[in-house]
PDB file of N, CA and C in Angstrom:
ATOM      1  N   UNK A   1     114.871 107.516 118.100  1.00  0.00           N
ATOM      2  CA  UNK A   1     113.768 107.500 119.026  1.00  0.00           C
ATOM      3  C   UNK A   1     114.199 108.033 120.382  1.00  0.00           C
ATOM      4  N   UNK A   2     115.239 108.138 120.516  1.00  0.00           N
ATOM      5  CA  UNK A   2     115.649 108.282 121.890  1.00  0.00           C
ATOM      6  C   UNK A   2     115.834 109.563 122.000  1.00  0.00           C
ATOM      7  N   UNK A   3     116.417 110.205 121.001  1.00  0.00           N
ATOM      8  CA  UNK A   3     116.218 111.893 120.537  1.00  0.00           C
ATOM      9  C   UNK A   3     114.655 112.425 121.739  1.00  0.00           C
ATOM     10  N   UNK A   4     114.072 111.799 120.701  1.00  0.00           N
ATOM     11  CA  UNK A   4     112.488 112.670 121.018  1.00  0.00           C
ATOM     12  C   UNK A   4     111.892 112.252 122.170  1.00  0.00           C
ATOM     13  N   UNK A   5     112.840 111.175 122.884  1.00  0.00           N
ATOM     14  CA  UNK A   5     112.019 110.980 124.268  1.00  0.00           C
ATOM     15  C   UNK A   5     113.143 112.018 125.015  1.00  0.00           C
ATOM     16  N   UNK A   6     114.290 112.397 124.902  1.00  0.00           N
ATOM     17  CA  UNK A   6     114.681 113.380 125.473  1.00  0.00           C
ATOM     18  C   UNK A   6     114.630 114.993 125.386  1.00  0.00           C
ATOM     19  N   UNK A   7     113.956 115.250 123.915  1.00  0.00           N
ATOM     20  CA  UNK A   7     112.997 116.298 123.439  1.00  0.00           C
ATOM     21  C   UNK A   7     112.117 116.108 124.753  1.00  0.00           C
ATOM     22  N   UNK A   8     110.594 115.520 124.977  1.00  0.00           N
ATOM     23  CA  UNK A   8     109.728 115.404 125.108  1.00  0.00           C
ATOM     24  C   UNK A   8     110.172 115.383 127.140  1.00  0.00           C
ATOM     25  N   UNK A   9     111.230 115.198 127.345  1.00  0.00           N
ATOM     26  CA  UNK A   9     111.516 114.717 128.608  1.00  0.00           C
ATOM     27  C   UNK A   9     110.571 113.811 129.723  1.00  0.00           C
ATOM     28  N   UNK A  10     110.037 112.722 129.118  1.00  0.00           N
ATOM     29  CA  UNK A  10     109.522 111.521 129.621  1.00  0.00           C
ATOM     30  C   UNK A  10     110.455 110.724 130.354  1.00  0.00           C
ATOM     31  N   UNK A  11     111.558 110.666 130.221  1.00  0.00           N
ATOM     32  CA  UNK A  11     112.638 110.103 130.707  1.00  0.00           C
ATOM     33  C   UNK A  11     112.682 108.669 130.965  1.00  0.00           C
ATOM     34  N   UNK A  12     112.928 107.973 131.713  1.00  0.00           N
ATOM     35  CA  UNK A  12     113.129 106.406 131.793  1.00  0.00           C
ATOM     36  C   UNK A  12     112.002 105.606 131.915  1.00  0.00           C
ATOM     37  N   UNK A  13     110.907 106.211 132.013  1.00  0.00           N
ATOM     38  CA  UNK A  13     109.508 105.708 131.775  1.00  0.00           C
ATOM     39  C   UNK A  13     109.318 105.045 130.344  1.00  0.00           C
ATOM     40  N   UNK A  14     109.380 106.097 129.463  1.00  0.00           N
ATOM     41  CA  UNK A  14     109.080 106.137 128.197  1.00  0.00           C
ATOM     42  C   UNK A  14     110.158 105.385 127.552  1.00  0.00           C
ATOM     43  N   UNK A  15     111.502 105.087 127.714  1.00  0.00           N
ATOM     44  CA  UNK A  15     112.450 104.697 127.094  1.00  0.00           C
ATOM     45  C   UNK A  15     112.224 103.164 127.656  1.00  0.00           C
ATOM     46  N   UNK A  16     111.777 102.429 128.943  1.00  0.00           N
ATOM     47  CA  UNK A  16     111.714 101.388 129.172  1.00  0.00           C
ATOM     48  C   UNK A  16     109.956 100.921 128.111  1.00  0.00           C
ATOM     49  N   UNK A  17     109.225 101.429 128.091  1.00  0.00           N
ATOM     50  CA  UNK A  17     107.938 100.996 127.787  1.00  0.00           C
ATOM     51  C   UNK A  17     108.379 101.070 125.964  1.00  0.00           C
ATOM     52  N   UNK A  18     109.509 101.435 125.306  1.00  0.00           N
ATOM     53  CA  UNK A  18     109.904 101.744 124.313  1.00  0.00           C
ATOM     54  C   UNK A  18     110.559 100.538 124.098  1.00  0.00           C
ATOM     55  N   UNK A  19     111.584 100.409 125.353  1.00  0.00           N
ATOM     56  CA  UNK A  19     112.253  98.867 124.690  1.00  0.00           C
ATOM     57  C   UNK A  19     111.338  97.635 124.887  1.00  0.00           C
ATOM     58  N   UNK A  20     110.417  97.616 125.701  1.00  0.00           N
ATOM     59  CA  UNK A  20     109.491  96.720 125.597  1.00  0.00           C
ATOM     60  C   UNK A  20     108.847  96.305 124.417  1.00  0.00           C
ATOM     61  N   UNK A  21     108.028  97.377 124.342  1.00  0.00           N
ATOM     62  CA  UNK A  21     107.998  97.265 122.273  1.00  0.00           C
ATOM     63  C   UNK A  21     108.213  96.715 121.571  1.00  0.00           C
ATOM     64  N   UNK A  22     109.493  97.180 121.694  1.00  0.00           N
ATOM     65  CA  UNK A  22     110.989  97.253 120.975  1.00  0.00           C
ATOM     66  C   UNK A  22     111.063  95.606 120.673  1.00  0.00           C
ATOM     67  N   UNK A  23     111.046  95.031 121.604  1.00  0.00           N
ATOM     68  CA  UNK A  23     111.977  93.429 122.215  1.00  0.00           C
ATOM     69  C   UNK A  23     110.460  92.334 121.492  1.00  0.00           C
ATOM     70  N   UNK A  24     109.180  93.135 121.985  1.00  0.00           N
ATOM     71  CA  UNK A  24     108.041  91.991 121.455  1.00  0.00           C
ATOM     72  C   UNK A  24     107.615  92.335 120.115  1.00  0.00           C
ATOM     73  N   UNK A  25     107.976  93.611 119.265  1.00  0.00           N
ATOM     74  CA  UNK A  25     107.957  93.499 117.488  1.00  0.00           C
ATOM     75  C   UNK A  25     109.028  92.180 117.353  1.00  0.00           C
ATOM     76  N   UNK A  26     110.393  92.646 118.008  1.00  0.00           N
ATOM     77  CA  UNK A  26     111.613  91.519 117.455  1.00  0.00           C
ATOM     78  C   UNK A  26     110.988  90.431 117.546  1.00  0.00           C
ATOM     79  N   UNK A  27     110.291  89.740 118.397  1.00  0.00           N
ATOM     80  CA  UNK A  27     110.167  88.611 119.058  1.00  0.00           C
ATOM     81  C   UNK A  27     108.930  88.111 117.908  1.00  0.00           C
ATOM     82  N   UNK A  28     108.418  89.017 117.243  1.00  0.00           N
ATOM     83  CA  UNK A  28     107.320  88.675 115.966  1.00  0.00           C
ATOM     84  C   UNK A  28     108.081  88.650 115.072  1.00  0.00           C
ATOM     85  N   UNK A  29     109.282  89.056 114.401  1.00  0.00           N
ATOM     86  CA  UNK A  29     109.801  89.588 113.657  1.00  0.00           C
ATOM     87  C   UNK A  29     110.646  88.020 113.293  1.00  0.00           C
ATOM     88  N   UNK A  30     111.180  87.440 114.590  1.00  0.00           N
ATOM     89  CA  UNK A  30     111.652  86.074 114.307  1.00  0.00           C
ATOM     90  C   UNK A  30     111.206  85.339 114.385  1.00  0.00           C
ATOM     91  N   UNK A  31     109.870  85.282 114.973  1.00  0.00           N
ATOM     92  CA  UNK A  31     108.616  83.564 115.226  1.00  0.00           C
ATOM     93  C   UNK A  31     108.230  83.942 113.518  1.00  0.00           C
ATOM     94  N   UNK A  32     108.209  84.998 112.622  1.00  0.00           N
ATOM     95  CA  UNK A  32     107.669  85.034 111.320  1.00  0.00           C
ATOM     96  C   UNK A  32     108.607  84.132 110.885  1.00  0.00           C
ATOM     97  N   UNK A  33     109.825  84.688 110.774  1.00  0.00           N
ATOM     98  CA  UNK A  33     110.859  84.432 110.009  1.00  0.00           C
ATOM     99  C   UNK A  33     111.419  83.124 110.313  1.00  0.00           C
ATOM    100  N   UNK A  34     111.144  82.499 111.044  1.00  0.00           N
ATOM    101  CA  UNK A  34     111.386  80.934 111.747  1.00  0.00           C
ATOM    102  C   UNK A  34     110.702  79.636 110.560  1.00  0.00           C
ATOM    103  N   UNK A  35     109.050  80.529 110.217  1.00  0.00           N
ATOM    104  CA  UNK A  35     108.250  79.550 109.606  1.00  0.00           C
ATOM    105  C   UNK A  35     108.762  79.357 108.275  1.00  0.00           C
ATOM    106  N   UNK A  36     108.611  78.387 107.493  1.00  0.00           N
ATOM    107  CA  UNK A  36     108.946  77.983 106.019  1.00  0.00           C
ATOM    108  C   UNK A  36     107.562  77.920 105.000  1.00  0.00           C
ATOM    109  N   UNK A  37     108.137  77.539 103.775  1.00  0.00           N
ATOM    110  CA  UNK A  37     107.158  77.156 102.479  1.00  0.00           C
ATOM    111  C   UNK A  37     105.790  76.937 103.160  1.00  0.00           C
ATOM    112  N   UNK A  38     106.392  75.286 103.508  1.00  0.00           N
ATOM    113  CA  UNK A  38     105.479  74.615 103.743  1.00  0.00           C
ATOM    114  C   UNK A  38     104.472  74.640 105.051  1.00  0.00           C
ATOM    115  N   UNK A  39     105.096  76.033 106.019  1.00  0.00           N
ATOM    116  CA  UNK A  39     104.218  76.037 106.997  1.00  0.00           C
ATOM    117  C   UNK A  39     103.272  77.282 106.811  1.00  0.00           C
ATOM    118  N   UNK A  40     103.683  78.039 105.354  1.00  0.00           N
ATOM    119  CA  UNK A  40     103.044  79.105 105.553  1.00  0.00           C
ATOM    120  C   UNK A  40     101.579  78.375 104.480  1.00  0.00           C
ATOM    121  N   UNK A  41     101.915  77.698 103.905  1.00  0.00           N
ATOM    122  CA  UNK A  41     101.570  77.252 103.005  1.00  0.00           C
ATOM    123  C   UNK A  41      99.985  76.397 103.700  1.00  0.00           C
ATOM    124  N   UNK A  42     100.907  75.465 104.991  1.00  0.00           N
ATOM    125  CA  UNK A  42      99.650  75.335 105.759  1.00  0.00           C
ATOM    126  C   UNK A  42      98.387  75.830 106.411  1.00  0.00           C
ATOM    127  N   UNK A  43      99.311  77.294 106.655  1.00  0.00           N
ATOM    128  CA  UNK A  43      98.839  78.159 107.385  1.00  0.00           C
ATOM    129  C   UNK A  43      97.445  78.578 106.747  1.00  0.00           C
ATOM    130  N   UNK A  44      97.895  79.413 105.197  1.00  0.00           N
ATOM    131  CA  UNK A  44      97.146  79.663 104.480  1.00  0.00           C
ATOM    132  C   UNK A  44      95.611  78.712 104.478  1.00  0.00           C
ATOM    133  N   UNK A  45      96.039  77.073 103.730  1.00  0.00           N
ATOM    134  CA  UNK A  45      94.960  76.725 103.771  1.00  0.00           C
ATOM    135  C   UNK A  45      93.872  76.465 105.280  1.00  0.00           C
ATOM    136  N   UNK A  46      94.441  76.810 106.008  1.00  0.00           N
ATOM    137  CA  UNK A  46      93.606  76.218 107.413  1.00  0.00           C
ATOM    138  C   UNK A  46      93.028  78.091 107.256  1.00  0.00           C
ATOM    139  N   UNK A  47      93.509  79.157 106.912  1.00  0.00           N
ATOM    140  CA  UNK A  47      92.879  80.381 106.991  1.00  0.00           C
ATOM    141  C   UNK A  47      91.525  80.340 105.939  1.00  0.00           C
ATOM    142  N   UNK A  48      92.040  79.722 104.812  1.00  0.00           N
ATOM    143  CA  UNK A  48      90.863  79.325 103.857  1.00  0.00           C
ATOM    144  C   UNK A  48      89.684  79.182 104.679  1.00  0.00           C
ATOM    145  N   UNK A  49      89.889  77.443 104.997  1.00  0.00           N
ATOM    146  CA  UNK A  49      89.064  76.537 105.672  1.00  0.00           C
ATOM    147  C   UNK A  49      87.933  77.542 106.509  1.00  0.00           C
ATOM    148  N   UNK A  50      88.965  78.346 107.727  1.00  0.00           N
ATOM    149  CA  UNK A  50      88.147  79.147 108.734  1.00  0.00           C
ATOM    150  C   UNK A  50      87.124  80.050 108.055  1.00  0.00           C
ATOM    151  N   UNK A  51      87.378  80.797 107.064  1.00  0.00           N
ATOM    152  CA  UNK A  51      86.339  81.620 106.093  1.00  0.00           C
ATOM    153  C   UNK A  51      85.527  81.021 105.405  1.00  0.00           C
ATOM    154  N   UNK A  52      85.393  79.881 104.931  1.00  0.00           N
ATOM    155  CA  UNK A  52      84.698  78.715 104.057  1.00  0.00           C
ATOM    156  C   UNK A  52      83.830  79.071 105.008  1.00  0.00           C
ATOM    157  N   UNK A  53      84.152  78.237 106.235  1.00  0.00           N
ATOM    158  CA  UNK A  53      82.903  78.002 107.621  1.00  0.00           C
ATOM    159  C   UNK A  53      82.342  78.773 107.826  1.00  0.00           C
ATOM    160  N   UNK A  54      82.889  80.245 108.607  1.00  0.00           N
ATOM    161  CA  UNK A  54      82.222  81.635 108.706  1.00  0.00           C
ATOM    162  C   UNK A  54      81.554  82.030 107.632  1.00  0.00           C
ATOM    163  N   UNK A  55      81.640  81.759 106.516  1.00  0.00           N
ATOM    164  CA  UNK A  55      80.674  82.264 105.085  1.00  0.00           C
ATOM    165  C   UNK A  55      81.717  83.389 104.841  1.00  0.00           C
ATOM    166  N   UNK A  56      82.864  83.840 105.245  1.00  0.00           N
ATOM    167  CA  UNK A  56      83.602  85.595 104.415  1.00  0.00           C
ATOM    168  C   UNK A  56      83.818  85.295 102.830  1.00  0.00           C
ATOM    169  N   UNK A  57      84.114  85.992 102.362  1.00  0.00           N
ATOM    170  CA  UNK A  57      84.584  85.815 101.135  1.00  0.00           C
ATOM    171  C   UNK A  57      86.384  85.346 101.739  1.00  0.00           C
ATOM    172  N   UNK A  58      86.645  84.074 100.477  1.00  0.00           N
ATOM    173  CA  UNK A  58      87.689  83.606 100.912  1.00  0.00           C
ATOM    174  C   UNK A  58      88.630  83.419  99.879  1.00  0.00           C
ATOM    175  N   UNK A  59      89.929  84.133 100.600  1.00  0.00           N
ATOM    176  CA  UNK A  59      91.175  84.231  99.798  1.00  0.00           C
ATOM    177  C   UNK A  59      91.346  82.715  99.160  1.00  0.00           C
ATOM    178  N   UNK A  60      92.563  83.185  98.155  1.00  0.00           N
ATOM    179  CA  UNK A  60      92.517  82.351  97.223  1.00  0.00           C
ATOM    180  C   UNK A  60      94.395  81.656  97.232  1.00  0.00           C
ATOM    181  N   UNK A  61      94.664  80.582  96.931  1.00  0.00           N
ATOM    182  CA  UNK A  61      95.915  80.136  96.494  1.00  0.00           C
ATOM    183  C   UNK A  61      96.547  81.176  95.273  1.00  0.00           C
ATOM    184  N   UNK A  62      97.670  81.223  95.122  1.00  0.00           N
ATOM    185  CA  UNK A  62      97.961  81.888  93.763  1.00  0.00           C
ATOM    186  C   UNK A  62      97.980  80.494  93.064  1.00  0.00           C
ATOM    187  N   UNK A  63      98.340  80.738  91.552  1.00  0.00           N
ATOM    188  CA  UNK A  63      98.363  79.691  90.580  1.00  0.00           C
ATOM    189  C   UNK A  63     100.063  79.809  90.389  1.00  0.00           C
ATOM    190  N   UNK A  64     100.329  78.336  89.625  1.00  0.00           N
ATOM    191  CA  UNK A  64     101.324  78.284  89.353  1.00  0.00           C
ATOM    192  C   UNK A  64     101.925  79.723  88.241  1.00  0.00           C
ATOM    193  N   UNK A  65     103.317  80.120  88.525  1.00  0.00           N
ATOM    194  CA  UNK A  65     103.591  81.056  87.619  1.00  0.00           C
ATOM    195  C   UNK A  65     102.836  82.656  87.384  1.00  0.00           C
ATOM    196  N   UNK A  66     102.084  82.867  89.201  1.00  0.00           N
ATOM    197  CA  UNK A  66     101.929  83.932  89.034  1.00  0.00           C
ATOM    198  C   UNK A  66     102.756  84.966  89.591  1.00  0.00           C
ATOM    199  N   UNK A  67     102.412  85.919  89.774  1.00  0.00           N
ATOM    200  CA  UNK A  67     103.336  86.560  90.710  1.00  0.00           C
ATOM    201  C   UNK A  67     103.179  87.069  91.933  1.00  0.00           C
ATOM    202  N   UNK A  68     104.325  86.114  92.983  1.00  0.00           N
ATOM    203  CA  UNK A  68     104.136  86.307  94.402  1.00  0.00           C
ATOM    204  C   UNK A  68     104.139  84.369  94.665  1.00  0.00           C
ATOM    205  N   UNK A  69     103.621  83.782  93.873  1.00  0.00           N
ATOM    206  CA  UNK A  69     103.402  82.367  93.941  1.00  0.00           C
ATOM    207  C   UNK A  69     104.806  82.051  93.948  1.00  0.00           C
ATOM    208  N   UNK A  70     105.223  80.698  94.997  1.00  0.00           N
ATOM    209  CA  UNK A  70     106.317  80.124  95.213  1.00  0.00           C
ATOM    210  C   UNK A  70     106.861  79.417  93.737  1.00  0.00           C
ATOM    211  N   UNK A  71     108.195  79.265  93.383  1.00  0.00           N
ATOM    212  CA  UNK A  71     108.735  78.846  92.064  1.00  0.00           C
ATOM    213  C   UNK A  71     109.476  77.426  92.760  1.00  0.00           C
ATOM    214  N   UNK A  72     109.309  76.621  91.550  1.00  0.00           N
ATOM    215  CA  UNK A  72     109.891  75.437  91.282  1.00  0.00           C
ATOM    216  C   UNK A  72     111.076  75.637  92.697  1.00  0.00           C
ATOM    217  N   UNK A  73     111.951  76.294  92.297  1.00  0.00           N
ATOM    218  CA  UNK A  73     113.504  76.663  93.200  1.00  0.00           C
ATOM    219  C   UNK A  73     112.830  76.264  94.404  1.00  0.00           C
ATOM    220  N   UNK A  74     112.166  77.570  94.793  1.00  0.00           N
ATOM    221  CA  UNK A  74     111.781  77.604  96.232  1.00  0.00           C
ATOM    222  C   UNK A  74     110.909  76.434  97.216  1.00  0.00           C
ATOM    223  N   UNK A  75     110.582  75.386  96.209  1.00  0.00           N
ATOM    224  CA  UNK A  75     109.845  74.103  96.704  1.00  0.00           C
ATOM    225  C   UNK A  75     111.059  73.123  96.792  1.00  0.00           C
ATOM    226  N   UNK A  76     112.096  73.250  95.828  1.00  0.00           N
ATOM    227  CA  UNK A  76     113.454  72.474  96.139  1.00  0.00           C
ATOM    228  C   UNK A  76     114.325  72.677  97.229  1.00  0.00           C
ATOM    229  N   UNK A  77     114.514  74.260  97.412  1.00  0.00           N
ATOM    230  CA  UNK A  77     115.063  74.747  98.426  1.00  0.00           C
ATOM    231  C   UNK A  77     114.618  74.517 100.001  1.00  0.00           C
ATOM    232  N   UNK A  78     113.193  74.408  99.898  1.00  0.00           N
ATOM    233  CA  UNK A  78     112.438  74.525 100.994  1.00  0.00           C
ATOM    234  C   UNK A  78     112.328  72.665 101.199  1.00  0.00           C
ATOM    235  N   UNK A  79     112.545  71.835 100.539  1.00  0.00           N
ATOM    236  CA  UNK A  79     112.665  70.497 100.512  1.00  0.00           C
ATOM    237  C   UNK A  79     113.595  69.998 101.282  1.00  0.00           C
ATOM    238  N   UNK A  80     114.991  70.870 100.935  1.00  0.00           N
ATOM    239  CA  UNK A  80     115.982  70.618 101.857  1.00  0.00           C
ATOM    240  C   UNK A  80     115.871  70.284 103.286  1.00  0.00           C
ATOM    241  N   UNK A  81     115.030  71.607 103.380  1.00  0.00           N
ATOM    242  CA  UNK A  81     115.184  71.841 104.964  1.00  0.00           C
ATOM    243  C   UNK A  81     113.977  71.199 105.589  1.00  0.00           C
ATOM    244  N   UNK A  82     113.002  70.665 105.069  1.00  0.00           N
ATOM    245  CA  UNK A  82     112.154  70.182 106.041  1.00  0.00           C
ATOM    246  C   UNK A  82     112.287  69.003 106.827  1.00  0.00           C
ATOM    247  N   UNK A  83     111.255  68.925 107.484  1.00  0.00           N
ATOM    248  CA  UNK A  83     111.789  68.109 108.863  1.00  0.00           C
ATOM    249  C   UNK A  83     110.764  66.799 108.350  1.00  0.00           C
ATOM    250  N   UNK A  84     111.553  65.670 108.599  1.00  0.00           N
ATOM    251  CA  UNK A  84     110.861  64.540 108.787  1.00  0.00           C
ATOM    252  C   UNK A  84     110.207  63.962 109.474  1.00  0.00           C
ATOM    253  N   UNK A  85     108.574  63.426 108.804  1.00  0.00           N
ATOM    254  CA  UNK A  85     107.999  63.042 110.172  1.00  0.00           C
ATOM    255  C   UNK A  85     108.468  61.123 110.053  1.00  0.00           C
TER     256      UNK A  85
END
């Protein structure tokens, strides 16, 4: 990227408004990667809920044993780590 801002000769304008970017994708990139099973899991159903209300057509849970659906492992694994209330 830095190539083509010195192609383009924008110079330290473009390379600061670049790492800005840059720094708030990362900053999504680890608040994603922070959440677990069970929070995405929450997440999901409260996204349900909101479309129920609005009337959209509303996504669905997967079923056990489909594909993309969390496995046995990953509810053990993710057991480990959760936090106690």
């Amino acid at each position: 990227m830095l190539e083509i801002i010195a192609i383009f000769g924008f110079g330290v304008v473009v390379s600061v408004i670049f790492d800005q970017i840059w720094k708030q994708n990362k900053r999504k990139e680890q608040e994603m990667a922070k959440t677990g099973l069970y929070a995405n899991i929450h997440a999901k159903q409260e996204r349900i809920a909101k479309q129920k209300a609005e009337g959209k057509p509303v996504e669905r849970m997967r079923k056990v044993g489909a594909k993309g659906a969390p496995t046995a492992a990953a509810f053990k694994a993710s057991a480990k780590t959760a936090k106690k209330k």
